[in-house]
Protein backbone atom coordinates (compact mmCIF):
# COMPACT_ATOMS: atom_id res chain seq x y z
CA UNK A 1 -41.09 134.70 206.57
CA UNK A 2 -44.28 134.09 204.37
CA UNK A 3 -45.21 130.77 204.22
CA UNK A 4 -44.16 130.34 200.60
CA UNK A 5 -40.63 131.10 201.04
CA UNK A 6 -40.37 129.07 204.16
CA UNK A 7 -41.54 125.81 201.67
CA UNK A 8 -38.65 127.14 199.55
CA UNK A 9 -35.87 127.67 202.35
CA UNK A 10 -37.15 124.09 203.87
CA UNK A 11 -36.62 122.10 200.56
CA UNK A 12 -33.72 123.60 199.74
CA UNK A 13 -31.57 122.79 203.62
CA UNK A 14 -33.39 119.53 203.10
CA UNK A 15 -32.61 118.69 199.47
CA UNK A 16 -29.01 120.22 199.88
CA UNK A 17 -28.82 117.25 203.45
CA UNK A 18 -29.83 114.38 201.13
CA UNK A 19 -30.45 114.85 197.56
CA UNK A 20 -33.78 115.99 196.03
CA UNK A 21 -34.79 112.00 195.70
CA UNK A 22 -35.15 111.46 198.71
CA UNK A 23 -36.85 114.13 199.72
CA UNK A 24 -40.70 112.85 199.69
CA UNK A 25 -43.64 115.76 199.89
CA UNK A 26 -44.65 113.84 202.75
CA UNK A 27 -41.28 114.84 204.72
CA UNK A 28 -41.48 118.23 203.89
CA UNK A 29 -44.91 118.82 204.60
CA UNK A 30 -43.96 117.35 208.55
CA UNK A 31 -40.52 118.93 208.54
CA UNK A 32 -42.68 121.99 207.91
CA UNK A 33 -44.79 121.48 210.12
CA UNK A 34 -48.27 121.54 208.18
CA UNK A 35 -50.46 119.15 206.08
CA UNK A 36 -49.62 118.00 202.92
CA UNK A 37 -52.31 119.76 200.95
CA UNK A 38 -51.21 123.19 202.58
CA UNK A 39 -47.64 122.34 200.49
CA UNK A 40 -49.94 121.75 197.75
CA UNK A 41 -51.71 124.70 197.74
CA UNK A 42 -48.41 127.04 197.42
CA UNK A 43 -46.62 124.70 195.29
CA UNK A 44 -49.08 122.00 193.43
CA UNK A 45 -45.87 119.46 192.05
CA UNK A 46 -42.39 118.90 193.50
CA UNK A 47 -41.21 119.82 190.27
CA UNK A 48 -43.03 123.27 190.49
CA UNK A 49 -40.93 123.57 193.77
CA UNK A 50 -37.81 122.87 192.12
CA UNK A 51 -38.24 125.35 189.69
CA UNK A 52 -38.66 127.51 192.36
CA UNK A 53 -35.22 127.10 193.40
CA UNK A 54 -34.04 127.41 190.10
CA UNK A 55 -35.18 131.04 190.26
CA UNK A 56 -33.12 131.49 192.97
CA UNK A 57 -30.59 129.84 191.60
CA UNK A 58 -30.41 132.09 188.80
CA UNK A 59 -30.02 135.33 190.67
CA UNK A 60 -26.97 134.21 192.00
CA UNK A 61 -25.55 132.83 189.03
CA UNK A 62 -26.68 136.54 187.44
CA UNK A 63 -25.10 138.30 190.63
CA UNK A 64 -22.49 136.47 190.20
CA UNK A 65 -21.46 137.04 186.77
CA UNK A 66 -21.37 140.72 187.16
CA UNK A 67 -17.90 140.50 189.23
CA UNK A 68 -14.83 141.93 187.45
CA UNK A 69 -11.46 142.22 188.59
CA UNK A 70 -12.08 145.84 189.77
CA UNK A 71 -8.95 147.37 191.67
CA UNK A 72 -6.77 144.76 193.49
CA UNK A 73 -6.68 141.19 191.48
CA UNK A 74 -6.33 139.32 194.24
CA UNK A 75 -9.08 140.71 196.35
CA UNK A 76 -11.20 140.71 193.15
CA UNK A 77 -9.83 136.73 192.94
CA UNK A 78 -11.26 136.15 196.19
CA UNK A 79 -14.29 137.94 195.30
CA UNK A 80 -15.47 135.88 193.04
CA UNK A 81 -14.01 132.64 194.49
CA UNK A 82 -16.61 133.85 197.90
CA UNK A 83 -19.38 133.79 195.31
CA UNK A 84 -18.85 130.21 193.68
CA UNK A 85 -18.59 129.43 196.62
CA UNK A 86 -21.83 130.55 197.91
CA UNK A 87 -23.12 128.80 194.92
CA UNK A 88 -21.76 125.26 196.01
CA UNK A 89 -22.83 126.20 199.75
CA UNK A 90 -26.58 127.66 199.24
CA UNK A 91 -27.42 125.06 196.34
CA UNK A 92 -25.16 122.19 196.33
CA UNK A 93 -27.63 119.74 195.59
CA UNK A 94 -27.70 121.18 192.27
CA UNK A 95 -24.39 120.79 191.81
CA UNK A 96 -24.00 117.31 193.26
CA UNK A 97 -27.05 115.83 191.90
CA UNK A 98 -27.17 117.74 188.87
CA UNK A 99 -27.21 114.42 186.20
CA UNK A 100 -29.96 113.03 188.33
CA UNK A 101 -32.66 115.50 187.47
CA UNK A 102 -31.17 118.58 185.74
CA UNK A 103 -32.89 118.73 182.90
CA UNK A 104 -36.28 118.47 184.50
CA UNK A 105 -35.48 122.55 185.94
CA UNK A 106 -36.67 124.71 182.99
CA UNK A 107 -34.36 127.75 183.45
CA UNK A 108 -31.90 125.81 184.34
CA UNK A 109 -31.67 123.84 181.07
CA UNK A 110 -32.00 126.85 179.28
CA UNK A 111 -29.37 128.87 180.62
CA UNK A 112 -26.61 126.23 181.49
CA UNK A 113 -24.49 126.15 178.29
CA UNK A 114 -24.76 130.39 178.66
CA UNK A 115 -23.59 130.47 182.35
CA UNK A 116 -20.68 127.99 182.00
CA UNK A 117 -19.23 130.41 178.66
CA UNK A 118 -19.43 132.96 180.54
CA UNK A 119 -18.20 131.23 183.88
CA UNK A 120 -15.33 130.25 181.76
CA UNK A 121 -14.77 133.80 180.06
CA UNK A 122 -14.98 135.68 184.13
CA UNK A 123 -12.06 133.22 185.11
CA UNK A 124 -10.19 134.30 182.14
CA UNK A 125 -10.64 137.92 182.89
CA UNK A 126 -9.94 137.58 186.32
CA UNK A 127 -6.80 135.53 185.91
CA UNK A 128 -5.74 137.70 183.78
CA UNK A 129 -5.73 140.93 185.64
CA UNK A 130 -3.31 138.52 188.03
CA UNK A 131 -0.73 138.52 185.01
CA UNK A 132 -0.82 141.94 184.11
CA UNK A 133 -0.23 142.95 188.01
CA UNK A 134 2.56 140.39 187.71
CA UNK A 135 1.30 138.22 190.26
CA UNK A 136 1.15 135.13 188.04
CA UNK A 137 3.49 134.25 185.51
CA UNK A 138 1.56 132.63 182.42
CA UNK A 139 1.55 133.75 178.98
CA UNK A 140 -2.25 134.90 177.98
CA UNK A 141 -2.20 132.04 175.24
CA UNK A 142 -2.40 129.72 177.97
CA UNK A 143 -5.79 131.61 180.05
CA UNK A 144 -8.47 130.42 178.38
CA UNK A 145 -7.52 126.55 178.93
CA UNK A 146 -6.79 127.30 182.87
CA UNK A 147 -10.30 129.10 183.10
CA UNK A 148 -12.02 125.55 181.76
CA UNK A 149 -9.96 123.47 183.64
CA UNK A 150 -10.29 125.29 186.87
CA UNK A 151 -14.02 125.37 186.38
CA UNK A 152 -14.40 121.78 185.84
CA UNK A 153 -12.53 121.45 189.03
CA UNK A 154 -15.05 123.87 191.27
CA UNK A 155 -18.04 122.40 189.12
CA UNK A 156 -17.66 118.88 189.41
CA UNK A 157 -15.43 118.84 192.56
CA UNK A 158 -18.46 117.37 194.98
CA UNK A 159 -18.94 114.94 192.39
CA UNK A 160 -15.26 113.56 192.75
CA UNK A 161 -15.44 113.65 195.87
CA UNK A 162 -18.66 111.51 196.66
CA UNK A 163 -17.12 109.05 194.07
CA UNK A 164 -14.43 108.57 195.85
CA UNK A 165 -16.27 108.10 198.61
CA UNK A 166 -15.11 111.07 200.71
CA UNK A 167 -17.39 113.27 202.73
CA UNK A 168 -19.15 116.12 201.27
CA UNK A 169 -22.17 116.39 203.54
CA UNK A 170 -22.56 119.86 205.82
CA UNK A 171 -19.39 120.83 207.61
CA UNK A 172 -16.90 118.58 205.92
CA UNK A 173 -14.95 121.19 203.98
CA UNK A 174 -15.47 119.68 200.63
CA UNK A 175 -15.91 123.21 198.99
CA UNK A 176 -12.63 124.22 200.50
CA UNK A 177 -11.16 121.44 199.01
CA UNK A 178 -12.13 122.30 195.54
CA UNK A 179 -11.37 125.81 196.54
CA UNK A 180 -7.94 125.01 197.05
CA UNK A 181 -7.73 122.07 194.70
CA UNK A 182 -7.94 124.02 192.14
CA UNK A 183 -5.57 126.15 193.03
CA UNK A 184 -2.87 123.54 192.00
CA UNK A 185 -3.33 124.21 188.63
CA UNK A 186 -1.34 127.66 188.50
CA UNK A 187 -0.09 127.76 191.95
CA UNK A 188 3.33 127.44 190.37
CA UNK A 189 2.93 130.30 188.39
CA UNK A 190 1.56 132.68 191.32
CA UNK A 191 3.97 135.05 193.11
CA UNK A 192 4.45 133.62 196.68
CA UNK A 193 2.37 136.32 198.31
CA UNK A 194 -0.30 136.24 196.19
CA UNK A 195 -0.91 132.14 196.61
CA UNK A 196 -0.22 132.89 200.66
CA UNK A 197 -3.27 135.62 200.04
CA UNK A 198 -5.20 133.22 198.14
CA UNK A 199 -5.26 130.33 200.42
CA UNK A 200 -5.62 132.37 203.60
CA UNK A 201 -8.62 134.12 202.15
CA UNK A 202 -9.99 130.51 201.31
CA UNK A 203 -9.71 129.65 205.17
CA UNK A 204 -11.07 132.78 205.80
CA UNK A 205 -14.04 132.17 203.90
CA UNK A 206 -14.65 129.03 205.81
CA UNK A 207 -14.78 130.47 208.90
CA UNK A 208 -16.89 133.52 207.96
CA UNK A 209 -19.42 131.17 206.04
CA UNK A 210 -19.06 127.80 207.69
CA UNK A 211 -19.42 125.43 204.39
CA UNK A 212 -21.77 122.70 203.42
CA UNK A 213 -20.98 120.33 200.08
């Protein structure tokens, strides 16, 4: 691995363990394994780092976006629910922290507003391939609000849970518990073998990508 993606892959297990503030140059630099002016010569502020990961960040946000319920709606479903949840996994300080320093992440900023329409619009879509298979009963009227609601519950569920004082450091399950938490929003509507699908493939996921909040 070249050096500068090594800084990159450091910072981000380190910031995702405990929060970007508290990770000084100085502990990077010895978690690395070099002298604090080598950091400085690849990246010359922490901020420059961060946007860095916000590069990153944005591929997968890009990648995915470009998932549509293609074929069956449930494996689609889980799809897309693997790749948020990659998102929460692989930069979870960004979504736990996010108030804290947000805004100082350029592309970030600029794209946020953008990601969460169309976040909100891929739901939609992908809920409502579930209706017309007939695997959830809801009239269309009522997909838009679901998709917002059941994004605020996957985007801010690491936030409720560190307010309430629960868990949500590596290996606690606190993705899977917004994973399935917000499946109580239409899991009344969802034909039994589909929601039996659904949560298995959430445990599934788990195991196949063991989580970190």
């Amino acid at each position: 691995m070249k050096t500068r993606d090594r800084i990159i892959a450091t910072a981000l297990r380190l910031f995702n363990e405990v929060g970007y503030g508290a990770v000084t140059t100085a502990a990077l630099a010895e978690h690395l394994g070099m002298a604090e002016g080598n950091l400085w010569y690849h990246f010359k502020t922490k901020r420059a780092l961060l946007d860095a990961i916000g590069l990153r960040y944005a591929v997968a946000i890009e990648a995915r976006l470009k998932l549509v319920p293609q074929g069956d709606p449930v494996a689609a479903y889980v799809r897309l629910l693997g790749a948020i949840m990659g998102e929460l996994r692989d930069f979870r300080f960004l979504y736990r922290d996010q108030p804290a320093y947000g805004d100082h992440t350029a592309i970030i900023a600029d794209h946020a507003a953008v990601w969460t329409r169309e976040t909100y619009r891929q739901l939609e879509a992908h809920l409502g391939a579930l209706v017309s298979a007939g695997l959830l009963d809801l009239p269309a009227a009522r997909l838009p609000d679901l998709a917002i609601n059941a994004t605020i519950l996957l985007r801010y569920g690491l936030e409720h849970e560190r307010e309430r004082g629960e868990a949500t450091a590596s290996g606690t399950g606190a993705v899977r518990r917004s994973l399935l938490r917000h499946l109580t929003l239409f899991e009344h509507a969802l034909a039994p073998q589909a929601l039996a699908e659904l949560k298995a493939a959430i445990e599934q996921i788990e195991v196949r990508t063991p989580l970190a909040a």
